[in-house]
PDB file of N, CA and C in Angstrom:
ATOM      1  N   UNK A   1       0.468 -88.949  34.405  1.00  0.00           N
ATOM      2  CA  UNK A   1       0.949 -87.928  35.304  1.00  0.00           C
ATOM      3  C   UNK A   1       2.448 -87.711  35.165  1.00  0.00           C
ATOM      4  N   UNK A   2       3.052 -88.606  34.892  1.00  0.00           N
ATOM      5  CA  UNK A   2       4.154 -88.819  34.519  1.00  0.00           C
ATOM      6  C   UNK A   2       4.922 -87.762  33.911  1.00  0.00           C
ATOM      7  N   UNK A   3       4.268 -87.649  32.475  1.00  0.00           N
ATOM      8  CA  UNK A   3       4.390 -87.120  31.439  1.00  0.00           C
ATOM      9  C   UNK A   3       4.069 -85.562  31.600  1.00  0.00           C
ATOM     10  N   UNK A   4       3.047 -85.385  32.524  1.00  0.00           N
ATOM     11  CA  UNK A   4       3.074 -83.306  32.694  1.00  0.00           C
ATOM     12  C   UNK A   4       4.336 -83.468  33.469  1.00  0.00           C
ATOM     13  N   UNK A   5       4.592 -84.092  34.416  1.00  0.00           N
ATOM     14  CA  UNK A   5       5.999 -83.517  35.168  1.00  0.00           C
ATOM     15  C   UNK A   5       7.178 -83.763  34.483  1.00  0.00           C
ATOM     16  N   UNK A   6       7.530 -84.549  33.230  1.00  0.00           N
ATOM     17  CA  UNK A   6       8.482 -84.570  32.426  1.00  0.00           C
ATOM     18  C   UNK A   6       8.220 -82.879  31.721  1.00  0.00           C
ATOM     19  N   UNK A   7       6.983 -82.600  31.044  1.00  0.00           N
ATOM     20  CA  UNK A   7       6.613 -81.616  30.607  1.00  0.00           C
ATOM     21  C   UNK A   7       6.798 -80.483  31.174  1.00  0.00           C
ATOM     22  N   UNK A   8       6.603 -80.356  32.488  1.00  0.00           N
ATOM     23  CA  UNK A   8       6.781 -79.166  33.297  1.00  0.00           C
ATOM     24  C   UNK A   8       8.702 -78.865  33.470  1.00  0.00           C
ATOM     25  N   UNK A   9       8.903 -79.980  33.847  1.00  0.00           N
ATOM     26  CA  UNK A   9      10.644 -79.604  34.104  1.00  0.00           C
ATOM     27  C   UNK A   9      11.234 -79.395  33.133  1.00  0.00           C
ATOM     28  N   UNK A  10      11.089 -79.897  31.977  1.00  0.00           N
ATOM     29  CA  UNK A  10      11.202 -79.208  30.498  1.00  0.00           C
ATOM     30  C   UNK A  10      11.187 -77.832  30.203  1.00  0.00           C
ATOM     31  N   UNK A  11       9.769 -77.282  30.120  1.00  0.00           N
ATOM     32  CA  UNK A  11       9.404 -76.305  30.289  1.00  0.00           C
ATOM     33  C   UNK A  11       9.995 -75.186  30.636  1.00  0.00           C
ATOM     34  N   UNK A  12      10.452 -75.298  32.022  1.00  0.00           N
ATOM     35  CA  UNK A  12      11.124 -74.758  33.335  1.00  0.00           C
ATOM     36  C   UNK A  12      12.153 -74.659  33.228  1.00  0.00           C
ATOM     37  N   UNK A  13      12.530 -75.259  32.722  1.00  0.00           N
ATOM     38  CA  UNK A  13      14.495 -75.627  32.063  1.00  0.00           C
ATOM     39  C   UNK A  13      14.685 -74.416  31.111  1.00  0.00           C
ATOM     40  N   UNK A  14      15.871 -74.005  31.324  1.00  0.00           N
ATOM     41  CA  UNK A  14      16.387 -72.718  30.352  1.00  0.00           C
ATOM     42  C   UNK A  14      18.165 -72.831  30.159  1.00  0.00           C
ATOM     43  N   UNK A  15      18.543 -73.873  30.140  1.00  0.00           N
ATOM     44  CA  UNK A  15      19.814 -73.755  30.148  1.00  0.00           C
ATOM     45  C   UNK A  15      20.578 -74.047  28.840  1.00  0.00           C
ATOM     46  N   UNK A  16      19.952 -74.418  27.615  1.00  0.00           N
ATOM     47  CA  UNK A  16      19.981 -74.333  26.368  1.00  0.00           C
ATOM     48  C   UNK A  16      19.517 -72.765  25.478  1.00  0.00           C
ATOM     49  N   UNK A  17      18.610 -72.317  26.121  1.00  0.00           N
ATOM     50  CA  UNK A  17      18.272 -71.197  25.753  1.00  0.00           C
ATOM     51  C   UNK A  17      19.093 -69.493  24.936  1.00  0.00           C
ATOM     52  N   UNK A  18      19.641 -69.708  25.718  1.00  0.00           N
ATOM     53  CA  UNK A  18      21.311 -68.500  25.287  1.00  0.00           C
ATOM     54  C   UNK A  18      21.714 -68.927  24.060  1.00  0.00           C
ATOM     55  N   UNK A  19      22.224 -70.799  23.923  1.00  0.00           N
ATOM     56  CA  UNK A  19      22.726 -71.368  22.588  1.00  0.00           C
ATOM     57  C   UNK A  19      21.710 -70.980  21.569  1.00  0.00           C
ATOM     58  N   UNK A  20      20.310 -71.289  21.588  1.00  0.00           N
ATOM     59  CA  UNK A  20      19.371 -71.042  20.167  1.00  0.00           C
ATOM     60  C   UNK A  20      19.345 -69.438  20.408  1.00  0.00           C
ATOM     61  N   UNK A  21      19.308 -68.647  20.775  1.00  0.00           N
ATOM     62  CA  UNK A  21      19.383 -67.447  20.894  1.00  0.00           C
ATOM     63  C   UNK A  21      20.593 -66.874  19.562  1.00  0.00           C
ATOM     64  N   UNK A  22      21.651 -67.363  20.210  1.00  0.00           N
ATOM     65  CA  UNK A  22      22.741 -66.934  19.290  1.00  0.00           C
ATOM     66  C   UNK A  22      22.977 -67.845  17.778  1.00  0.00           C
ATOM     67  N   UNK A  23      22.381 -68.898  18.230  1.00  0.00           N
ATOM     68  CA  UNK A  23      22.336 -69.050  16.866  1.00  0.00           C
ATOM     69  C   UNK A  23      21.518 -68.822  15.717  1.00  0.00           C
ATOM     70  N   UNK A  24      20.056 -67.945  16.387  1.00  0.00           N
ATOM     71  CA  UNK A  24      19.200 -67.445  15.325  1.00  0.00           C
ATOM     72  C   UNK A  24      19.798 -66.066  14.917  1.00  0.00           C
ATOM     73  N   UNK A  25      20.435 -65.544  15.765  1.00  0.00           N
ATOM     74  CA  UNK A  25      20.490 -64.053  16.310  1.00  0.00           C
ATOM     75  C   UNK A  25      21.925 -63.924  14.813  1.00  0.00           C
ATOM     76  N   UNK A  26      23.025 -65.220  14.862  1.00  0.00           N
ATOM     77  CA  UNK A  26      23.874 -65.680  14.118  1.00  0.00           C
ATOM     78  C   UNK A  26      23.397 -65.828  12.270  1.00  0.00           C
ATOM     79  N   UNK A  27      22.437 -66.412  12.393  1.00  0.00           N
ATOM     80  CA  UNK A  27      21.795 -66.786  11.184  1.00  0.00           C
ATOM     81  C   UNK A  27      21.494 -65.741  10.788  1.00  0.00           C
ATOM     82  N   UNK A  28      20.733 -64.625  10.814  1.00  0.00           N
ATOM     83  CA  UNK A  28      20.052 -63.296  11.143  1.00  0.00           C
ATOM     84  C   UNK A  28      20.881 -62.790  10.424  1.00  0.00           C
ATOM     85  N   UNK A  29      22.332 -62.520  10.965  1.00  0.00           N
ATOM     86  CA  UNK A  29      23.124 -61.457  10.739  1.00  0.00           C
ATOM     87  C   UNK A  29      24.254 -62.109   9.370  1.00  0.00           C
ATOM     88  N   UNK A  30      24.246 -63.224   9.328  1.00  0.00           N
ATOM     89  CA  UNK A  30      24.519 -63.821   8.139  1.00  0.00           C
ATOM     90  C   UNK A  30      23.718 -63.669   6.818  1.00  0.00           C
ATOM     91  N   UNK A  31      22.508 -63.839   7.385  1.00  0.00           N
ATOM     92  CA  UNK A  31      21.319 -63.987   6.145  1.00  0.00           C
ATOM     93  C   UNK A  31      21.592 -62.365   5.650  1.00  0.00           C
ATOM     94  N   UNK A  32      21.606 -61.323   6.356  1.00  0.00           N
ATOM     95  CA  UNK A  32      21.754 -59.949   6.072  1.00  0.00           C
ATOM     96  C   UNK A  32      22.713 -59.414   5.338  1.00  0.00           C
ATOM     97  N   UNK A  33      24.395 -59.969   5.489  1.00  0.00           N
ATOM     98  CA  UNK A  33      25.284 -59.659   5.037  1.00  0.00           C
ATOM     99  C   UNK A  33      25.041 -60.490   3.885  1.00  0.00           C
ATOM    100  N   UNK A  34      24.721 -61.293   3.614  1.00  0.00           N
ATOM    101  CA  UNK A  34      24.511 -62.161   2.308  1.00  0.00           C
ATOM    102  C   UNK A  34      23.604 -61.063   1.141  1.00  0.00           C
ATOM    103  N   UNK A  35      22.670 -60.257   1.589  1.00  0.00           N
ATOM    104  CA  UNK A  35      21.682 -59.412   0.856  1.00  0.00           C
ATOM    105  C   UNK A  35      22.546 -58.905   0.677  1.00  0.00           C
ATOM    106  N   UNK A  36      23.119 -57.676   1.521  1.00  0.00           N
ATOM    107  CA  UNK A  36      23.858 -56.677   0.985  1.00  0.00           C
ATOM    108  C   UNK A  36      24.890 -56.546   0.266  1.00  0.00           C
ATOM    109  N   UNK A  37      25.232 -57.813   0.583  1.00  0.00           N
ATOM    110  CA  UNK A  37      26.734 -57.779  -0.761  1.00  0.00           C
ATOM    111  C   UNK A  37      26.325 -58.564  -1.980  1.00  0.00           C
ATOM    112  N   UNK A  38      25.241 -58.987  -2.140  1.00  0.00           N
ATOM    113  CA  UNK A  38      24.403 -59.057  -3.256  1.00  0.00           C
ATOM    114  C   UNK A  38      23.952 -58.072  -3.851  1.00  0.00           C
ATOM    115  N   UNK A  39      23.200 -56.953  -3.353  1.00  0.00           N
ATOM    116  CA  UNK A  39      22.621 -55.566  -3.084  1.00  0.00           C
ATOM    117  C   UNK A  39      24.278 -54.849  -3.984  1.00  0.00           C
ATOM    118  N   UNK A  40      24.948 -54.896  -3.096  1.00  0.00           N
ATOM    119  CA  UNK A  40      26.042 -53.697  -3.430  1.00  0.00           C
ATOM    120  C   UNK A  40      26.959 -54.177  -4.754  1.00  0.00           C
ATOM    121  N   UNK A  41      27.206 -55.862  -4.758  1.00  0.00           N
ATOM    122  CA  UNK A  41      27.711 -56.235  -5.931  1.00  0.00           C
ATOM    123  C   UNK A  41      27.646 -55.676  -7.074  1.00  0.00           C
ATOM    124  N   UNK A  42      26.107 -55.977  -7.375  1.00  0.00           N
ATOM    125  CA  UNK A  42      25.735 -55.417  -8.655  1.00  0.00           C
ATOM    126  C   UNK A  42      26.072 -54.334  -8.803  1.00  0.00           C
ATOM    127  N   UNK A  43      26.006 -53.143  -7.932  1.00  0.00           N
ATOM    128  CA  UNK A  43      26.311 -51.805  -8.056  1.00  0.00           C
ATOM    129  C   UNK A  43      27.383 -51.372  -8.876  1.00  0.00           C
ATOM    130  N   UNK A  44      28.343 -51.976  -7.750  1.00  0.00           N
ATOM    131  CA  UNK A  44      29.831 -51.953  -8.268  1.00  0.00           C
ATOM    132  C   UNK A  44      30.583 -52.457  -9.531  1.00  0.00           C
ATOM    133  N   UNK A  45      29.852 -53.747 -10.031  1.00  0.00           N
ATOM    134  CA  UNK A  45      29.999 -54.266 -11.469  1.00  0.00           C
ATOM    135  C   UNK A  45      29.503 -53.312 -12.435  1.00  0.00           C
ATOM    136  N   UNK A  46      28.016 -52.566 -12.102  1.00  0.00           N
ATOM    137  CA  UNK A  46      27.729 -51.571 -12.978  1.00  0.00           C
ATOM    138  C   UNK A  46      29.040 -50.171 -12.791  1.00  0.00           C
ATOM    139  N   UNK A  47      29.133 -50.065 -12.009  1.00  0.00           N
ATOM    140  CA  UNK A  47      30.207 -48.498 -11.890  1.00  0.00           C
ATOM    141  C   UNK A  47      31.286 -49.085 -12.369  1.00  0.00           C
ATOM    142  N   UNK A  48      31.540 -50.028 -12.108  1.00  0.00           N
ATOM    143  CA  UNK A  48      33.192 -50.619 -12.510  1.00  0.00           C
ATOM    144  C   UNK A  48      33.446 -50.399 -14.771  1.00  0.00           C
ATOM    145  N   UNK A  49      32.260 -51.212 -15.126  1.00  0.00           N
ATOM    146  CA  UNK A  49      32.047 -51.249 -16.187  1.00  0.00           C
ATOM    147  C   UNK A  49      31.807 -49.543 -16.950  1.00  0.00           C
ATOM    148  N   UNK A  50      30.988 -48.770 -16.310  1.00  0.00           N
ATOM    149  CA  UNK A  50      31.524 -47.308 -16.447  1.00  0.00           C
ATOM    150  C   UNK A  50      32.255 -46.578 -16.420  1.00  0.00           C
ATOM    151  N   UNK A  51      33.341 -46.749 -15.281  1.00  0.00           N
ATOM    152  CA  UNK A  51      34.412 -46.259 -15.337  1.00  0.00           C
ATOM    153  C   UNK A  51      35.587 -46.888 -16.942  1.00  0.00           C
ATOM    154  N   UNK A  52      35.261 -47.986 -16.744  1.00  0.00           N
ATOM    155  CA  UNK A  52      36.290 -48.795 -18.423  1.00  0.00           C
ATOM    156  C   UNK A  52      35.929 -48.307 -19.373  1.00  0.00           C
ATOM    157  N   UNK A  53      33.936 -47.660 -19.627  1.00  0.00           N
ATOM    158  CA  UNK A  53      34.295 -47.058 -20.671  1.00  0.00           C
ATOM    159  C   UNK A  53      34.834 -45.659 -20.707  1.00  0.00           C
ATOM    160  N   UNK A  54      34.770 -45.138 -19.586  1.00  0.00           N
ATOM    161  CA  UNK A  54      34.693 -43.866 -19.641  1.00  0.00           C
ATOM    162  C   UNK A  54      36.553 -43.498 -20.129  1.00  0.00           C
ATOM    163  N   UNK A  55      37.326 -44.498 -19.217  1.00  0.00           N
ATOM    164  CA  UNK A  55      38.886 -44.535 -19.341  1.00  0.00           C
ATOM    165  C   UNK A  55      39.296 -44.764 -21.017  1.00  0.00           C
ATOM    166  N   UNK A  56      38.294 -46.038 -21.303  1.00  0.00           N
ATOM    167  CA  UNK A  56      38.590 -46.178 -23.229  1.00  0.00           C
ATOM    168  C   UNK A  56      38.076 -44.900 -23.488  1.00  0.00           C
ATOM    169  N   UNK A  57      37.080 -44.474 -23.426  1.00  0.00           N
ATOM    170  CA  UNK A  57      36.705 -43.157 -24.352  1.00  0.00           C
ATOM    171  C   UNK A  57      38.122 -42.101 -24.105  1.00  0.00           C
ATOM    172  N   UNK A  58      38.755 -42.235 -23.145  1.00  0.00           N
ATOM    173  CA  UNK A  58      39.950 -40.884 -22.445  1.00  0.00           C
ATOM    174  C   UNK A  58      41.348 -41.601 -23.190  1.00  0.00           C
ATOM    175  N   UNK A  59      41.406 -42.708 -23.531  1.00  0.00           N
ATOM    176  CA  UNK A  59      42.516 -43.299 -24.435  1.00  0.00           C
ATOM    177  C   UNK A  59      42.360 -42.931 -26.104  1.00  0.00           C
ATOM    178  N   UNK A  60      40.764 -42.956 -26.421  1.00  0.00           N
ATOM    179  CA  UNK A  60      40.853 -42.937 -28.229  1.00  0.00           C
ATOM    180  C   UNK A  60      41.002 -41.505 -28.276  1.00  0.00           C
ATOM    181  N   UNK A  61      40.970 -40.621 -27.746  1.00  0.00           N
ATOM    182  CA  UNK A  61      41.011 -39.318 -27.597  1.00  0.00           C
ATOM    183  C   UNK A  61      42.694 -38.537 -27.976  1.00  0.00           C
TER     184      UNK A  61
END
């Protein structure tokens, strides 16, 4: 009997709750910015590398 009323006031308890909140909510928005500048990296290494040739091709000229 013990043990449901350890269980129940547990339960019932919410005063940790807010902390895991923000820290999934934290993780979340980390894990996201991590994609996208993965996502956009590549982009930019490809355009970057286009633009160099495009500037050499405007130099042998």
């Amino acid at each position: 009997m013990k043990f449901f009323k350890l269980y129940k006031n547990f339960n019932e308890d919410e005063a940790g709750a807010v902390t895991v909140d923000w820290v999934v909510l934290t993780a979340a928005i980390v894990g996201l910015a991590v994609a996208v500048l993965a996502t956009v990296s590549t982009g930019t290494k490809n355009l970057g590398n286009q633009i160099s040739t495009a500037l050499d091709g405007q130099l042998d000229d």
